[in-house]
Protein backbone atom coordinates (compact mmCIF):
# COMPACT_ATOMS: atom_id res chain seq x y z
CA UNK A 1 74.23 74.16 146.49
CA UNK A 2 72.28 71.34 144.16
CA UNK A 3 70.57 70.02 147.59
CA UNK A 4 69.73 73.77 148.34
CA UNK A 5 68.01 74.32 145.13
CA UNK A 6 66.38 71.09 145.11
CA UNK A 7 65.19 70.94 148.50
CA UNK A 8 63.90 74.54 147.80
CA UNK A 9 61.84 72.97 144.62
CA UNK A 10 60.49 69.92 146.50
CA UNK A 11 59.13 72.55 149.37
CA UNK A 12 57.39 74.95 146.14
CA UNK A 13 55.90 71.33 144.31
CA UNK A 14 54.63 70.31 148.03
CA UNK A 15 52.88 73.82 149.01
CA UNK A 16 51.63 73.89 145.24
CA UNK A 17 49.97 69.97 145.50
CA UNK A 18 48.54 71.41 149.03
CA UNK A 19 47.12 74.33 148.05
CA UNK A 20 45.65 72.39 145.07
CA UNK A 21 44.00 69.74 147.31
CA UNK A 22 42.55 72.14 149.20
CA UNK A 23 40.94 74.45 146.14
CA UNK A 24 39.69 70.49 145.29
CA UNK A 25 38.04 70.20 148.26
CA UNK A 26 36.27 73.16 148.58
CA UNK A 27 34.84 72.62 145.04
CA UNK A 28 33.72 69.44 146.08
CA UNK A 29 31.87 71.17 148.98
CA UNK A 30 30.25 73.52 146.72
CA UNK A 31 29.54 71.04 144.48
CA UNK A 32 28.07 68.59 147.19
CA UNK A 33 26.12 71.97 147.86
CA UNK A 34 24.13 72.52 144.79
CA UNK A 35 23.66 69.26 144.12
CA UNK A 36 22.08 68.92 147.25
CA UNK A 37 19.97 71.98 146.47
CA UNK A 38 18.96 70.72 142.83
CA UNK A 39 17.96 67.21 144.59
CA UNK A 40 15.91 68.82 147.18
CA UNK A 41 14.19 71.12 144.40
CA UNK A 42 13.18 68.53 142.04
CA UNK A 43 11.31 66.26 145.18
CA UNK A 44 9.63 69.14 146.28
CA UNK A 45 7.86 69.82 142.97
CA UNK A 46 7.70 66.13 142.38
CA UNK A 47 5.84 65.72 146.16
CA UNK A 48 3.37 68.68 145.31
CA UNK A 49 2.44 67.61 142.54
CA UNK A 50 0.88 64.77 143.92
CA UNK A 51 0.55 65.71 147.20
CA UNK A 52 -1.58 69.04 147.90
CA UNK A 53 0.52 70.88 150.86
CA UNK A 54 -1.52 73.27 153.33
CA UNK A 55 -0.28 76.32 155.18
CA UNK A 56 3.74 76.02 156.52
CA UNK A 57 3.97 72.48 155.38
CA UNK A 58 5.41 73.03 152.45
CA UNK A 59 8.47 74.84 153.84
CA UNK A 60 8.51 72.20 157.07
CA UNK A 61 8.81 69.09 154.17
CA UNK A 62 11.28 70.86 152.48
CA UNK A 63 13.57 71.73 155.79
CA UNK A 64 13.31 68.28 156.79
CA UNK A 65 14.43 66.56 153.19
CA UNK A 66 17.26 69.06 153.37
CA UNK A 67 17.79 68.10 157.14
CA UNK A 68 17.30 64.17 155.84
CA UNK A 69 19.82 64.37 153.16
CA UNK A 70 22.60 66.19 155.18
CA UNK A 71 22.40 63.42 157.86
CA UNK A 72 22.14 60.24 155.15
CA UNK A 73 25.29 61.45 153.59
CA UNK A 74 27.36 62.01 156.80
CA UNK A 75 30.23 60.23 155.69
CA UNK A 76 30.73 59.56 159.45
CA UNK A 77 27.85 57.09 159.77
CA UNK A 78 28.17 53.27 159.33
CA UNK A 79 25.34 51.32 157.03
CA UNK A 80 24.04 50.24 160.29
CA UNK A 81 23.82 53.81 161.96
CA UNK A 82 22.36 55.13 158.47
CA UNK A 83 19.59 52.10 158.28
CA UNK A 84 18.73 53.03 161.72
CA UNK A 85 18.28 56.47 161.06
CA UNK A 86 16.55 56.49 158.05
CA UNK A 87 13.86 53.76 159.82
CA UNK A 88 13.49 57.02 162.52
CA UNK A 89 13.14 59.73 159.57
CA UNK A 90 10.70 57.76 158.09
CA UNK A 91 8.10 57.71 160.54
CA UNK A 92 9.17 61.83 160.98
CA UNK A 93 8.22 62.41 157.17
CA UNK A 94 4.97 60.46 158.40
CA UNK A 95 4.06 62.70 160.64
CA UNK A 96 4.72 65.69 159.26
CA UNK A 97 2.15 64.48 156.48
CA UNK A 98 -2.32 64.39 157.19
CA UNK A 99 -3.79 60.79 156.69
CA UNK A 100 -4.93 61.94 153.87
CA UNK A 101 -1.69 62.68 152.17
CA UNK A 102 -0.46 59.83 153.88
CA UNK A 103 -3.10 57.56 152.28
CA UNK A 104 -2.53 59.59 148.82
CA UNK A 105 1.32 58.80 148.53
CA UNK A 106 0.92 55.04 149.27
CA UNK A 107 -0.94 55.01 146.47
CA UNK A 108 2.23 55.96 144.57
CA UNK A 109 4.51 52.63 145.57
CA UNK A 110 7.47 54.43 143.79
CA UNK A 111 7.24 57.90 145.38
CA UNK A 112 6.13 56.25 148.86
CA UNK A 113 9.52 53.84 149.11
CA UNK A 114 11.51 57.35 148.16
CA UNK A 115 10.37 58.84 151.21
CA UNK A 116 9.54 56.11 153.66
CA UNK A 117 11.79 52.33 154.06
């Protein structure tokens, strides 16, 4: 009867701890999620306003930051796969910018080694 009653508590503590890991990890998903969100928000308005953005480039920068930051924080990645991939999303940012705004940021070292390595 004792190993019943036991065994029946170990099962309750073990679906309890489960069901509390799992709650933990979707916080830290929703978590991850704003933060993300927050991050993205503050370099947009710190890009525009030194950077002048024309027509559907402001909502193209900010998809591919968002796109940017999802794939540099894939857990999955190595260092080397990351290094690699943030040499390729570099020269995208490039592009998605005039010469002019191009010319403009490098004037900023700080801002332009944010965005391009």
């Amino acid at each position: 009867m004792k190993n019943i009653v036991l065994a029946g508590i170990a099962c309750l503590a073990f679906s309890t701890m489960t069901q509390a890991q799992q709650l933990d990890t979707e916080m830290s998903a929703e978590r991850k999620e704003i933060l993300m969100q927050e991050t993205l928000k503050s370099d947009m308005i710190e890009l525009a306003e030194y950077v002048d953005f024309y027509g559907t480039q402001e909502e193209n920068i900010k998809s591919f930051l968002q796109l940017r930051m999802e794939m540099l924080n894939d857990s999955s990645l190595s260092k080397e796969e990351k290094a690699t991939l943030k040499k390729g999303l570099s020269k995208k940012f490039l592009s998605l910018l005039n010469e002019g705004q191009v010319e403009k940021l490098k004037t900023n070292k700080e801002l332009y080694t944010k965005y391009v390595n």
